[in-house]
C-alpha atoms as a PDB file:
ATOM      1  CA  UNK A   1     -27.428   1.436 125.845  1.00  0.00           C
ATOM      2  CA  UNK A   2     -26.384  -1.561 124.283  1.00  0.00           C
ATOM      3  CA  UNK A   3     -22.647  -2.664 125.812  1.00  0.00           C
ATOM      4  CA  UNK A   4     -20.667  -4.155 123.556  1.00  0.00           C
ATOM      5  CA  UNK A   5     -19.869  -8.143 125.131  1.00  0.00           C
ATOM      6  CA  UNK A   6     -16.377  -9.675 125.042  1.00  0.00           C
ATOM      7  CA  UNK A   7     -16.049 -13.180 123.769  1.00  0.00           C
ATOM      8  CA  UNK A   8     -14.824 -15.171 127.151  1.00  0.00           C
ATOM      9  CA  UNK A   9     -11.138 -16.969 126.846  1.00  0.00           C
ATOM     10  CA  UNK A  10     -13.137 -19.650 128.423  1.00  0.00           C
ATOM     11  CA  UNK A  11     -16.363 -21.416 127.615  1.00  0.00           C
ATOM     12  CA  UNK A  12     -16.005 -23.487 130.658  1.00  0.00           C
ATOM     13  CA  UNK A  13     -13.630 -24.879 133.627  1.00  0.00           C
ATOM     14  CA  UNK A  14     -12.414 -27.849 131.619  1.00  0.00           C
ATOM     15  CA  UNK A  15     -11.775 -25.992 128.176  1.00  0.00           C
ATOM     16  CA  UNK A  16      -9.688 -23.397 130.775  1.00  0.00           C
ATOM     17  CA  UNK A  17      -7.186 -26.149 131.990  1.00  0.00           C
ATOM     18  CA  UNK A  18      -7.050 -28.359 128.782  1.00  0.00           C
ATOM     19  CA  UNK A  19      -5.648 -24.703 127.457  1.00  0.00           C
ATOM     20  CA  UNK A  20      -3.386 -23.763 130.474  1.00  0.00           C
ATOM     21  CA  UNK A  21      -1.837 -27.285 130.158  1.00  0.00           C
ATOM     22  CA  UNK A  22      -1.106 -27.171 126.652  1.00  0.00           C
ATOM     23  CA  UNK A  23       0.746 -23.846 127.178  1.00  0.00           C
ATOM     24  CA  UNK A  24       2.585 -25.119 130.144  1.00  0.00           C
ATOM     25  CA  UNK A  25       3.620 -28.491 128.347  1.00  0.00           C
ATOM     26  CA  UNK A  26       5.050 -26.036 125.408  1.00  0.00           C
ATOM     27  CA  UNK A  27       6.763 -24.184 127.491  1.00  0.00           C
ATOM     28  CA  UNK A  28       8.283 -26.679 129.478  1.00  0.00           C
ATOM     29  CA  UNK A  29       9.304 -28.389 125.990  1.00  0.00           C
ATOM     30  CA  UNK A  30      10.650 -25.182 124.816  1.00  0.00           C
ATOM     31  CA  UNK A  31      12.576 -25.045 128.600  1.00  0.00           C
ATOM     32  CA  UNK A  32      13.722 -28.533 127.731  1.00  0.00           C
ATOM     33  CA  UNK A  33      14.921 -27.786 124.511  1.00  0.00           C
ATOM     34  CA  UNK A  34      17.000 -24.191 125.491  1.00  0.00           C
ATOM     35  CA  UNK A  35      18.712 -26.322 128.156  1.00  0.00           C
ATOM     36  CA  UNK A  36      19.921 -29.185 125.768  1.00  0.00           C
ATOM     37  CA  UNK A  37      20.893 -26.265 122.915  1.00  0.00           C
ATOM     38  CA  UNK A  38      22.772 -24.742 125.878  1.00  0.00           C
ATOM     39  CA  UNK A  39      24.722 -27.685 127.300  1.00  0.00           C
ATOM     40  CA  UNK A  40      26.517 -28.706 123.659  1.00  0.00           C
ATOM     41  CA  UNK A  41      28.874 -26.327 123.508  1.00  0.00           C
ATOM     42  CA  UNK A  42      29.774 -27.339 127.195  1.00  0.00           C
ATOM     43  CA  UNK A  43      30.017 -30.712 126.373  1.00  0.00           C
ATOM     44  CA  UNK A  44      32.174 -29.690 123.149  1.00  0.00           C
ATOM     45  CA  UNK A  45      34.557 -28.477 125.449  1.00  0.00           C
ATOM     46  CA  UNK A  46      35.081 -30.387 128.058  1.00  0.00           C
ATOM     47  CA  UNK A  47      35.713 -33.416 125.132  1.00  0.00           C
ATOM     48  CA  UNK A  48      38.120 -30.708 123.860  1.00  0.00           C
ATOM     49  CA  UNK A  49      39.798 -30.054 127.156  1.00  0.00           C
ATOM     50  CA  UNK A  50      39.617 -33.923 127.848  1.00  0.00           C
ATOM     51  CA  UNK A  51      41.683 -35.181 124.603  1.00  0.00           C
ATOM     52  CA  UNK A  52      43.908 -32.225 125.267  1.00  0.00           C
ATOM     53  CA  UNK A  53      44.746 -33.296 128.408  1.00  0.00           C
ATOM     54  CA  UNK A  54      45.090 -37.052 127.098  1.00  0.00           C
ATOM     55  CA  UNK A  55      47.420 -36.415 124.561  1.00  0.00           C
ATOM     56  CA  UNK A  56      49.253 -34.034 126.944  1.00  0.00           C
ATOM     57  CA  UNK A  57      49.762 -37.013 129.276  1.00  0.00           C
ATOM     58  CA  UNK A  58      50.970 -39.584 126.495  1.00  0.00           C
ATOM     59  CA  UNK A  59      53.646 -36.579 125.250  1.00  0.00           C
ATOM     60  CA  UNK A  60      55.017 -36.539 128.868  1.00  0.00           C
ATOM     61  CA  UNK A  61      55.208 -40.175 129.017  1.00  0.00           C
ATOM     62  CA  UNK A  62      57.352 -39.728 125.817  1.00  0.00           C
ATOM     63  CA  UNK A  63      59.668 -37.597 127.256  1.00  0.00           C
ATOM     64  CA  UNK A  64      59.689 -39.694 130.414  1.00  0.00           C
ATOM     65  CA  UNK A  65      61.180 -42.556 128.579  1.00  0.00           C
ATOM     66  CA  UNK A  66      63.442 -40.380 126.878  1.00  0.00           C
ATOM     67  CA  UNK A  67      64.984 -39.156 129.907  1.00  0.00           C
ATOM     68  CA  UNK A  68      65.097 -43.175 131.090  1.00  0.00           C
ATOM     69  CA  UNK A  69      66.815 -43.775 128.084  1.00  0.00           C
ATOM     70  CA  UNK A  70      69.183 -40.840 128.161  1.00  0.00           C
ATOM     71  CA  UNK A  71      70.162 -42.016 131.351  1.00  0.00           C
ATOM     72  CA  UNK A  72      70.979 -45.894 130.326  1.00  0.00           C
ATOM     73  CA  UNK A  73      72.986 -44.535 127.471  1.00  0.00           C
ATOM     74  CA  UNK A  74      74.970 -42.617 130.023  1.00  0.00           C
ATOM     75  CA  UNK A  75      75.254 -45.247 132.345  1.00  0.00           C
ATOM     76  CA  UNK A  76      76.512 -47.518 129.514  1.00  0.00           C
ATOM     77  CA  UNK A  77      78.862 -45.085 128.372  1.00  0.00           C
ATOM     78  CA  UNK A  78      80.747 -44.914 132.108  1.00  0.00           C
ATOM     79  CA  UNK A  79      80.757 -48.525 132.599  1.00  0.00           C
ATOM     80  CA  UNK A  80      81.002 -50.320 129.242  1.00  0.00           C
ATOM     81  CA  UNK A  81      77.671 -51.922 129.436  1.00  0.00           C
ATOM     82  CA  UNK A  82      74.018 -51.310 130.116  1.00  0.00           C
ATOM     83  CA  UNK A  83      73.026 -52.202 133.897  1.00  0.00           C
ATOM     84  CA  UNK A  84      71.863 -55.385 134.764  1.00  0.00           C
ATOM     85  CA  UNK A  85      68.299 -56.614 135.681  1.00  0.00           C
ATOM     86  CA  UNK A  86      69.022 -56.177 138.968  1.00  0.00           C
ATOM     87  CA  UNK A  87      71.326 -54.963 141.908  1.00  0.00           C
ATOM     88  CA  UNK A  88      72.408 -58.352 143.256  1.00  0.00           C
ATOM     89  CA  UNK A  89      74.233 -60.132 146.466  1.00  0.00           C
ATOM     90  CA  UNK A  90      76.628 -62.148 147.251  1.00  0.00           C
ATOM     91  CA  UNK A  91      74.905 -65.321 146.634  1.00  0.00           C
ATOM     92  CA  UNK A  92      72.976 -63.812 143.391  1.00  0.00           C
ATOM     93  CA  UNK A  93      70.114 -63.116 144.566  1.00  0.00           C
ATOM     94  CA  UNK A  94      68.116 -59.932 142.857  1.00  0.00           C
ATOM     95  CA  UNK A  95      68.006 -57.664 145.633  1.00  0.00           C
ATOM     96  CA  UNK A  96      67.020 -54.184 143.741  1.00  0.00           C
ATOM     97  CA  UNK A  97      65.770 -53.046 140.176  1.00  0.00           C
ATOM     98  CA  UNK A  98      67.683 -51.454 137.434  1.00  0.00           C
ATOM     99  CA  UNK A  99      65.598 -48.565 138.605  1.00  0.00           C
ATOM    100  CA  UNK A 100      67.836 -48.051 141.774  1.00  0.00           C
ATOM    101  CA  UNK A 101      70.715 -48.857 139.835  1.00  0.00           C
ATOM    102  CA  UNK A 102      69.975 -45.932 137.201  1.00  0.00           C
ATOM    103  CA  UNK A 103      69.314 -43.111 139.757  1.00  0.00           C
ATOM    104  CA  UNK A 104      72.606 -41.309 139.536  1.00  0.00           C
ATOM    105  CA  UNK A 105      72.018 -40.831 135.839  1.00  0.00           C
ATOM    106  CA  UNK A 106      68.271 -39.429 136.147  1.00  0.00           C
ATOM    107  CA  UNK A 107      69.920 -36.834 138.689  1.00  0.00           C
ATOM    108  CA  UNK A 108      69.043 -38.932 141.895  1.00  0.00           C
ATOM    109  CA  UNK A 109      72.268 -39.796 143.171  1.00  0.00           C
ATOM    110  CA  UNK A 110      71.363 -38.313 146.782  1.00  0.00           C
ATOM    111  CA  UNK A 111      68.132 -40.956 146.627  1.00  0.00           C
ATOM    112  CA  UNK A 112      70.527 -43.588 145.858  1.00  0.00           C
ATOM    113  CA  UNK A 113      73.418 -43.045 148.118  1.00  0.00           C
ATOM    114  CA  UNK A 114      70.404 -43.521 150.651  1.00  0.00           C
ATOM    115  CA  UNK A 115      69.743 -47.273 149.111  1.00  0.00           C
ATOM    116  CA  UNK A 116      71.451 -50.233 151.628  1.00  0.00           C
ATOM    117  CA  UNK A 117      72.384 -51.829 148.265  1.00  0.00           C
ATOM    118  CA  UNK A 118      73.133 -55.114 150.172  1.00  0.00           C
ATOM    119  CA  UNK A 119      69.463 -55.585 151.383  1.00  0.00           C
ATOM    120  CA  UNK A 120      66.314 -56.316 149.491  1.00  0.00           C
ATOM    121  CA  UNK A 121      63.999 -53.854 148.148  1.00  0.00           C
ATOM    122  CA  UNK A 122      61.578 -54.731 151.111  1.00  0.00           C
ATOM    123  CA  UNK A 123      63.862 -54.868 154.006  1.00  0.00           C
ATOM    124  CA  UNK A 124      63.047 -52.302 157.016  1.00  0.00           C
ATOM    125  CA  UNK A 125      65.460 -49.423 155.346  1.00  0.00           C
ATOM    126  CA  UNK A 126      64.961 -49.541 151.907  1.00  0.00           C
ATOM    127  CA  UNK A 127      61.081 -50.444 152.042  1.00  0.00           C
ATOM    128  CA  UNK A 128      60.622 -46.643 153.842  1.00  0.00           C
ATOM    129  CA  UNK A 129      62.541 -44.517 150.377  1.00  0.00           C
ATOM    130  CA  UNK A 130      59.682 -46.652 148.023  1.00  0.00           C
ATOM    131  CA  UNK A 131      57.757 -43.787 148.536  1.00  0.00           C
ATOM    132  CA  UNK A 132      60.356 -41.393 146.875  1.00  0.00           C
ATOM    133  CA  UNK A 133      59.727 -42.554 143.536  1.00  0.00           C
ATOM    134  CA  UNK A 134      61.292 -40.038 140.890  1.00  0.00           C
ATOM    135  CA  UNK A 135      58.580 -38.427 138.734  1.00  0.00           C
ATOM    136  CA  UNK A 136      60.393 -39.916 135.825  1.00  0.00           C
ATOM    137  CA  UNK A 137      59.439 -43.542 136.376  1.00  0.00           C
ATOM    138  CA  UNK A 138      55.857 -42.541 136.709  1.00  0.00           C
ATOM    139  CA  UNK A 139      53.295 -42.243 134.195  1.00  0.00           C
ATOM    140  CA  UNK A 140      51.155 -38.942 133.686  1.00  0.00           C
ATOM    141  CA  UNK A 141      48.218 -41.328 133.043  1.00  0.00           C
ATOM    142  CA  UNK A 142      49.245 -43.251 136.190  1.00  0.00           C
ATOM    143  CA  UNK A 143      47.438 -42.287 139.632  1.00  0.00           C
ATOM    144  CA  UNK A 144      49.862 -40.427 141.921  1.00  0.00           C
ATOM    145  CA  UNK A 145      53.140 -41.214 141.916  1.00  0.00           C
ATOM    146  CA  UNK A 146      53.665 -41.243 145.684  1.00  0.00           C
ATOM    147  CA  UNK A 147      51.849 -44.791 145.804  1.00  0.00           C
ATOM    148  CA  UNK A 148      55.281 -45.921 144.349  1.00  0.00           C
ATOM    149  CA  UNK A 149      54.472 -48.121 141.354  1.00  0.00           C
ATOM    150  CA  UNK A 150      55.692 -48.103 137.864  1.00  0.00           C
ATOM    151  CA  UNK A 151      54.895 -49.640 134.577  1.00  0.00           C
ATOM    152  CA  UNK A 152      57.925 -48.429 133.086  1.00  0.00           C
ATOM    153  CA  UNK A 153      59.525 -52.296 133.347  1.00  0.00           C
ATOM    154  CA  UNK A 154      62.838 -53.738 131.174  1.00  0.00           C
ATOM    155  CA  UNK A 155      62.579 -56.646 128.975  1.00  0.00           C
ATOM    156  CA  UNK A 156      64.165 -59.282 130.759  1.00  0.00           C
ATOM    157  CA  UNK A 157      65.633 -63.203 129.363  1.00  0.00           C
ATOM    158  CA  UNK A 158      67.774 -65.197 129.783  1.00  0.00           C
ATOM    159  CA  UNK A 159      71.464 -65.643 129.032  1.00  0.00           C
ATOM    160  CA  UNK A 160      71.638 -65.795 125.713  1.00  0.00           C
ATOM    161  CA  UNK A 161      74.266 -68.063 124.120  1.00  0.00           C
ATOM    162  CA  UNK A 162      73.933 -71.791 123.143  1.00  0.00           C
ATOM    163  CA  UNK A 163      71.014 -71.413 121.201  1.00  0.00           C
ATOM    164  CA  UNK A 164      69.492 -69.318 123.469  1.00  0.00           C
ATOM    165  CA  UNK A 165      68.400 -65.694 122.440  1.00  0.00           C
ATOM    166  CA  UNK A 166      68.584 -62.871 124.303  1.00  0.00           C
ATOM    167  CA  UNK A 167      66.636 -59.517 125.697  1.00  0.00           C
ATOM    168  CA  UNK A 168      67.937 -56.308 126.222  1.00  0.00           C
ATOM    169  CA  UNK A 169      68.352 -57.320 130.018  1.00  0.00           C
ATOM    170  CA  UNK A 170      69.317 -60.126 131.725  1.00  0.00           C
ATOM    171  CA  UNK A 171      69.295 -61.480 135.534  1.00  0.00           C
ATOM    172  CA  UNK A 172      73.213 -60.505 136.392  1.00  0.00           C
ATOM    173  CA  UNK A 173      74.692 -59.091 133.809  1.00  0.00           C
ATOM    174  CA  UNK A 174      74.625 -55.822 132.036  1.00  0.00           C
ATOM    175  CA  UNK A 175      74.343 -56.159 128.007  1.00  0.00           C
ATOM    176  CA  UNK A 176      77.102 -54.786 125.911  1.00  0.00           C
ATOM    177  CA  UNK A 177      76.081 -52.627 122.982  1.00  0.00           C
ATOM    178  CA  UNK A 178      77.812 -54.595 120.395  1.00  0.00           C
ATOM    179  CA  UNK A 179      75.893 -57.402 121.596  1.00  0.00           C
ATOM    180  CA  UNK A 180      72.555 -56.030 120.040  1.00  0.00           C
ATOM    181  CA  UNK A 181      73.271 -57.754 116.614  1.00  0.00           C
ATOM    182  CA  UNK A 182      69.319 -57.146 115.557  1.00  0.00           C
ATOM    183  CA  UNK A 183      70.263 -53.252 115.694  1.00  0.00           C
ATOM    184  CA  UNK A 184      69.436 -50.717 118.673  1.00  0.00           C
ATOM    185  CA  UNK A 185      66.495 -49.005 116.522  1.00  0.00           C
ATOM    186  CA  UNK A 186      65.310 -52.940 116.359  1.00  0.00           C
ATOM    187  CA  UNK A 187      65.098 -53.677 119.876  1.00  0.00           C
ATOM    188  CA  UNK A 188      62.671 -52.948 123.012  1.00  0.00           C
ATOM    189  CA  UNK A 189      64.834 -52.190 125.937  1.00  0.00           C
ATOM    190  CA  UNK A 190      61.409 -50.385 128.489  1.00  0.00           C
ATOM    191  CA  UNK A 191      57.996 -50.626 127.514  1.00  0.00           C
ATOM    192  CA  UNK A 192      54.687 -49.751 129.604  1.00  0.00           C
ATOM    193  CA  UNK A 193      53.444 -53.083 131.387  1.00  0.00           C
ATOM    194  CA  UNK A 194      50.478 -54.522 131.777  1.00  0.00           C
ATOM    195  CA  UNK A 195      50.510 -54.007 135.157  1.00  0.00           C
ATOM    196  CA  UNK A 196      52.541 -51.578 137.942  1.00  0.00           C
ATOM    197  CA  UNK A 197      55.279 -52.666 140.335  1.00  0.00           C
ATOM    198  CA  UNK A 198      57.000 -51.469 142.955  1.00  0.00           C
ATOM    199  CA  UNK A 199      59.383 -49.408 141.363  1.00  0.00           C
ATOM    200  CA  UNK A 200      62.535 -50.841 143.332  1.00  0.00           C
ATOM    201  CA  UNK A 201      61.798 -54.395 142.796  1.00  0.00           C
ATOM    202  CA  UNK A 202      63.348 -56.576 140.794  1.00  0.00           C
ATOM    203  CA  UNK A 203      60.186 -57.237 139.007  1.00  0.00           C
ATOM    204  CA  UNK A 204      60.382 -56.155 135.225  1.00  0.00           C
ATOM    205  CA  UNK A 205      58.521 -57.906 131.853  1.00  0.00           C
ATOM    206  CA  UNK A 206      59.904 -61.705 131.256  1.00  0.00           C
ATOM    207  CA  UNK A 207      60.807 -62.931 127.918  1.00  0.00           C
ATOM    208  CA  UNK A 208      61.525 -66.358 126.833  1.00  0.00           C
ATOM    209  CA  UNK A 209      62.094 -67.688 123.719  1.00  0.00           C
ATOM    210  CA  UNK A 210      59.207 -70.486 123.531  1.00  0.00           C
ATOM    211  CA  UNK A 211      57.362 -68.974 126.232  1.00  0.00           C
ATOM    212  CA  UNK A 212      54.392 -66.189 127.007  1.00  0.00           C
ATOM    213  CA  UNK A 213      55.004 -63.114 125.387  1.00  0.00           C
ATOM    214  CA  UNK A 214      55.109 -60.440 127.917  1.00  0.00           C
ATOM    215  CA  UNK A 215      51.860 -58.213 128.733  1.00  0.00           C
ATOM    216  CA  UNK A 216      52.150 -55.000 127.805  1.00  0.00           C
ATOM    217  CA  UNK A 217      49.299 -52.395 128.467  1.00  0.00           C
ATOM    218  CA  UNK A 218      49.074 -48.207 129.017  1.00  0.00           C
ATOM    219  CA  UNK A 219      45.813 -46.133 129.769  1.00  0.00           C
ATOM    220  CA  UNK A 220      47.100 -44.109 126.041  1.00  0.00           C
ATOM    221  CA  UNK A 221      44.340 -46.168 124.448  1.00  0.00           C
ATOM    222  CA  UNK A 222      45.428 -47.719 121.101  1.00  0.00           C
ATOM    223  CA  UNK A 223      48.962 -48.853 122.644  1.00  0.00           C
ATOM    224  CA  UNK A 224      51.847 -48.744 124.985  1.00  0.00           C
ATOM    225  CA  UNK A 225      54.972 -46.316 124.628  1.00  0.00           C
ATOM    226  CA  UNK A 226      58.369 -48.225 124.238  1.00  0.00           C
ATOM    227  CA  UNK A 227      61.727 -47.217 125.197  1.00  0.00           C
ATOM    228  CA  UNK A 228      63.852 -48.294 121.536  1.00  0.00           C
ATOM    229  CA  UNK A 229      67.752 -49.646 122.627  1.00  0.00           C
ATOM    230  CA  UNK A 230      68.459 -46.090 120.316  1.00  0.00           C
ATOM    231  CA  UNK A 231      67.189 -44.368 122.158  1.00  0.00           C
ATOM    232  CA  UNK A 232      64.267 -43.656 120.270  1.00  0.00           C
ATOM    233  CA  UNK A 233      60.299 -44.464 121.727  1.00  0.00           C
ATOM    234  CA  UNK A 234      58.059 -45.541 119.629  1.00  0.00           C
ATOM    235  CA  UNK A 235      54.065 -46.736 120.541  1.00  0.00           C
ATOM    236  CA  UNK A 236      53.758 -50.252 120.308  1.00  0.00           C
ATOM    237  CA  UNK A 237      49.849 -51.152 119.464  1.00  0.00           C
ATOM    238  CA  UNK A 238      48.197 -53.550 121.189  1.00  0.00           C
ATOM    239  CA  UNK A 239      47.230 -54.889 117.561  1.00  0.00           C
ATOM    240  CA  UNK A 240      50.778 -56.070 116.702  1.00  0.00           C
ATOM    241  CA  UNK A 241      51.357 -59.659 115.155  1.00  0.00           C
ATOM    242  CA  UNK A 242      53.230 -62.146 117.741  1.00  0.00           C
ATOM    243  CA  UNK A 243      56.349 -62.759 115.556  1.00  0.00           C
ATOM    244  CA  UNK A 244      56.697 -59.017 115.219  1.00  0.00           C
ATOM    245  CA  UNK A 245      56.605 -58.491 119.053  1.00  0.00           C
ATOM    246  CA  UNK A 246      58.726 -61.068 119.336  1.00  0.00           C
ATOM    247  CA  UNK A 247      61.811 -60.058 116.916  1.00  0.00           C
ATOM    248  CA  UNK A 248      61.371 -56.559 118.773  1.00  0.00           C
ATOM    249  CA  UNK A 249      61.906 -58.066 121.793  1.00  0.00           C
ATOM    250  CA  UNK A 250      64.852 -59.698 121.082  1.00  0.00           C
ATOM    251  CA  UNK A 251      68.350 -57.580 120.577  1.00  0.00           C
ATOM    252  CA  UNK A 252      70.141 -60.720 118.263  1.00  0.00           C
ATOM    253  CA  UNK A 253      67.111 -62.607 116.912  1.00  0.00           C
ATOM    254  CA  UNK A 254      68.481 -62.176 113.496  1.00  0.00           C
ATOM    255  CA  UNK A 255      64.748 -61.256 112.542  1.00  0.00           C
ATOM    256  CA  UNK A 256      64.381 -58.764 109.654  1.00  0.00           C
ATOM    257  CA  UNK A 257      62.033 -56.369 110.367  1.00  0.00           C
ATOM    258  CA  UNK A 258      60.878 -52.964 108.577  1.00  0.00           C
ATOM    259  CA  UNK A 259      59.657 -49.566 110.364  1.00  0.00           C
END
């Protein structure tokens, strides 16, 4: 009886392996290739999730600002005037920020009863409430708060008069309204700096006439939010022409300036 023979798979040992090698390197391209098909929609999302989050952050630091400026408007409407750079003593020294001085208009009035308002910021007392630093004067973008650093910072010149023009803040003395001749919509009173302070020094962004401009900077990514003397915030870009910055920075300038 004549049995019918069955062509081998193999013809020999190396035609075996060249064939089992080819299969496994399809196979592991085809592994290769399911994984990276998988993964996209994962990375989809979390870039999703991640600009979601971002612009989440930047509408909070909006609203921070907001309440900031709520809270100067208040404060100017009780004493006549916006608050000056700084809490100051007897001899004129700068002793405490704005940000001390505001805290009984952001709600905080137990915090600042708890100020010695005749010491510096760093003296024994006051150095140990840094770490109490209202949610409002931090930054969703900003690592924790309890580190007790801000970028939220006033724009700070000199006393204007003789030639000299002015910021929205100055060293000792709080600004009238009617002094902001340029118009409140016009002028920068807070802006995000270009780097964090302590929030209850008297530390804030400098302007001078002739000098630096002040360095702004905000992890939002095209630009910094600014508190507006209106009220209003608006985000500055980092691409913004000097003499621009400039007339925003000044409250009576007399520069003529467009949205």
């Amino acid at each position: 009886m004549i049995g019918i023979s069955r062509k081998p798979d193999y013809v020999d040992g190396r035609v075996s392996a060249g064939r089992s090698d080819a299969r496994r390197r399809r196979r592991g391209v085809r592994i290769v290739c399911w994984v990276i098909v998988a993964s996209i929609p994962a990375i989809i999302v979390s870039q999703a999730v991640s600009g979601v989050l971002r612009a989440e952050r930047k509408a909070r630091c909006v609203t921070n600002l907001k309440e900031l400026g709520l809270g100067l408007h208040n404060y100017e409407s009780e004493h006549g005037h916006f608050p000056a750079a700084a809490i100051v003593g007897t001899a004129g020294k700068p002793l405490l920020s704005w940000r001390v001085e505001l805290l009984p208009y952001l709600g905080e009035r137990d915090l600042y009863e708890q100020f010695h308002r005749d010491e510096p910021w760093d003296s024994p007392h006051n150095l140990a409430l840094i770490s109490r630093m209202p949610a409002v004067y931090a930054c969703p973008s900003e690592p924790d708060r309890t580190r007790g650093v801000t970028r939220y910072q006033g724009i700070v010149g000199p006393r204007a008069g003789l030639g000299v023009i002015g910021a929205m803040f100055e060293p000792a003395r709080g600004i009238d309204i009617r002094e902001i001749t340029d118009g409140a919509s016009n002028t920068v009173m807070v802006a995000e700096a270009g780097g964090p302070v302590v929030w209850t020094k008297p530390e804030d962004l400098r302007f001078e006439q002739d000098g630096l401009l002040p360095s702004f900077g905000s992890r939002h990514g095209t630009g910094c939010n600014a508190l507006f003397a209106d009220g209003s915030v608006r985000l500055l870009r980092f691409t913004i022409g000097p003499a621009v910055l400039r007339g925003i920075l000044t409250r009576d300038g007399g520069e003529v300036l467009s949205a």
